[in-house]
Protein backbone atom coordinates (compact mmCIF):
# COMPACT_ATOMS: atom_id res chain seq x y z
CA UNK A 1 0.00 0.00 0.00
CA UNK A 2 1.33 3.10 -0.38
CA UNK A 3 -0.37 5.44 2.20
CA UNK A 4 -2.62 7.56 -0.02
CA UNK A 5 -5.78 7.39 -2.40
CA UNK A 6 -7.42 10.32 -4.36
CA UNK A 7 -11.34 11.13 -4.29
CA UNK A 8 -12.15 12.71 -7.98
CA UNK A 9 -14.82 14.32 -7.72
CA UNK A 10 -17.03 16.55 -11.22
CA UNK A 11 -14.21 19.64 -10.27
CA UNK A 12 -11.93 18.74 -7.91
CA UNK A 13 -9.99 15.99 -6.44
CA UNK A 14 -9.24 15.45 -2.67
CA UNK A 15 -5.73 13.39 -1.49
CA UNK A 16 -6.71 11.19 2.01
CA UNK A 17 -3.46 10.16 3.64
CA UNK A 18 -3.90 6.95 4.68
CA UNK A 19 -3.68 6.05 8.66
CA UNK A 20 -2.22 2.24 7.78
CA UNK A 21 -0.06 1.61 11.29
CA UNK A 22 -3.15 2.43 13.41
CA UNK A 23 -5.88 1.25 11.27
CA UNK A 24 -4.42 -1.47 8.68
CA UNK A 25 -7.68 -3.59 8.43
CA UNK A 26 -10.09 -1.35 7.35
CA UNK A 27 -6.99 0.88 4.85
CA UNK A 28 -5.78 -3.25 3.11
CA UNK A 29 -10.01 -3.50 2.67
CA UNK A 30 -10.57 -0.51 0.74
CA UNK A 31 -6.95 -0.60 -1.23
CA UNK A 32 -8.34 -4.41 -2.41
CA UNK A 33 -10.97 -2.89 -3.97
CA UNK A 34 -9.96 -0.01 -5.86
CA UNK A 35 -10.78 1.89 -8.16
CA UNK A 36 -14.54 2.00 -7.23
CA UNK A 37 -17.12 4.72 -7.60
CA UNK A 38 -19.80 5.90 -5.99
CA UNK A 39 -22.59 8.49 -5.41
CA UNK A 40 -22.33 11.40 -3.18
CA UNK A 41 -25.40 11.86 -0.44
CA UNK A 42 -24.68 14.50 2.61
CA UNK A 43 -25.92 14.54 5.92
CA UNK A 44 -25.09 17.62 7.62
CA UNK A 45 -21.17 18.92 7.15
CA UNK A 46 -20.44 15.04 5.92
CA UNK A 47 -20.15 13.45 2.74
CA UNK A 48 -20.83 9.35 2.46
CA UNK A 49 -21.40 7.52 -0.25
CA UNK A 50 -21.60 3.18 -0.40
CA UNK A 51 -18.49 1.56 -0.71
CA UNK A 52 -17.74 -2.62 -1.90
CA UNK A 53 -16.44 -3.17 1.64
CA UNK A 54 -18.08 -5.21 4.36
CA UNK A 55 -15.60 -5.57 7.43
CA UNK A 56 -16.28 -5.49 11.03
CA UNK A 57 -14.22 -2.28 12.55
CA UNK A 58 -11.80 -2.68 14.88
CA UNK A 59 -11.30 1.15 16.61
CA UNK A 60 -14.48 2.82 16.30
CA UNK A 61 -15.33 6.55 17.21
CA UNK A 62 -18.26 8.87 17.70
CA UNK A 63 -16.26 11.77 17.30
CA UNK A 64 -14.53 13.51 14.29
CA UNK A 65 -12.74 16.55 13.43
CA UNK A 66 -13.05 18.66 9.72
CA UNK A 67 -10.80 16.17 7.34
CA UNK A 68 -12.14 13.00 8.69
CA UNK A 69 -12.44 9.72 6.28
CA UNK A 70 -14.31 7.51 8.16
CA UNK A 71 -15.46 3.65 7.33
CA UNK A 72 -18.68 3.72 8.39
CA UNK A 73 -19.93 0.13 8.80
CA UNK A 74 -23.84 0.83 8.64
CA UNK A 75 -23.53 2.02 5.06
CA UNK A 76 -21.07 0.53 4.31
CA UNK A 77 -20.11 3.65 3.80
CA UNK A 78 -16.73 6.00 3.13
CA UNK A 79 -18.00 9.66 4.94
CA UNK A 80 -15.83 12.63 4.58
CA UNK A 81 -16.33 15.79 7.41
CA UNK A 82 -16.00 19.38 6.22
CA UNK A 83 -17.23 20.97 9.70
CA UNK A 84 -18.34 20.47 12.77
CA UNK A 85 -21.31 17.95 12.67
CA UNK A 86 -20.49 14.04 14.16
CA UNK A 87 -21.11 10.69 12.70
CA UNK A 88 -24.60 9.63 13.46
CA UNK A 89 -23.42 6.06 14.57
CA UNK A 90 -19.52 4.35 15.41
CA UNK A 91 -16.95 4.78 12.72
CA UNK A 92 -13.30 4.15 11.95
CA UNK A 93 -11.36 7.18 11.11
CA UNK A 94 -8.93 5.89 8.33
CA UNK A 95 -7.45 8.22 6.99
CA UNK A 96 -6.87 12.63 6.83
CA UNK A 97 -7.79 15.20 3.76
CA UNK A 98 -4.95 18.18 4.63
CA UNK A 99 -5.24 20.40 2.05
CA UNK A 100 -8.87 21.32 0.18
CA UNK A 101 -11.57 20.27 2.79
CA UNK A 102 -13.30 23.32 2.08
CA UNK A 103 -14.18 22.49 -1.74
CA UNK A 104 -16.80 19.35 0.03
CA UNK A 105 -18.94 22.02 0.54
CA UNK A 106 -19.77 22.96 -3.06
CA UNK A 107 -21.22 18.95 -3.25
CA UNK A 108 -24.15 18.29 -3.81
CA UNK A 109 -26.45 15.17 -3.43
CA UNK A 110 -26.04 12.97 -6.38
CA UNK A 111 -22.54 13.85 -7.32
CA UNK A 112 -20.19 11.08 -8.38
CA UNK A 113 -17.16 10.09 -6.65
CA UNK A 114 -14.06 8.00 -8.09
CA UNK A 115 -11.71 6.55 -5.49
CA UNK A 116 -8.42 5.68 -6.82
CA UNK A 117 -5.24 4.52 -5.23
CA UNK A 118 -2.13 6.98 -5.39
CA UNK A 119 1.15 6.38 -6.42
């Protein structure tokens, strides 16, 4: 694995640095799978869309900060947060967006989402 995948999105693309030495299960999941797409729905300042993953989380949280990639097991789901809102249910915080959080906020419902793997 390499540490990073992109999220292409209609205008802009967002880099998640991977969090593999705390949260390897859930990162070798998701890298298995790519590239995968998926549709964009929001729930308050959070992005999720359905992911091809079905794995039972190992460290879960009910709190996140703005940058956020979550698993969220429910969906299954990938959720990105842009602000200050909280998951509505447990998820595993995978990975980090640094740079361009602000640009989730021009999403809308129904957008389309490519995740890719980095290299």
């Amino acid at each position: 694995m390499t540490g990073k995948i992109v999220l292409r999105f209609p205008d802009f693309e967002a880099e998640v640095e991977l969090l593999e030495n705390e949260h390897r299960k859930v990162c070798d999941a998701i890298w298995r799978v790519l590239p995968f797409e998926g549709v964009v729905d929001i729930w308050k300042e959070e992005i999720y869309f359905e992911i091809p993953v079905k794995i039972k989380p190992e460290k879960t949280t009910t709190r996140t900060a703005a940058g956020d990639v979550s698993y969220w097991p429910d969906g299954p789901a990938m959720c990105v947060f842009f602000g200050s809102s909280q998951p509505v249910g447990p998820v595993e915080t995978f990975g980090v967006i640094r740079r361009g959080i602000e640009n989730f906020r021009r999403l809308k419902a129904g957008d389309r989402v490519t995740v890719i793997g980095s290299r």
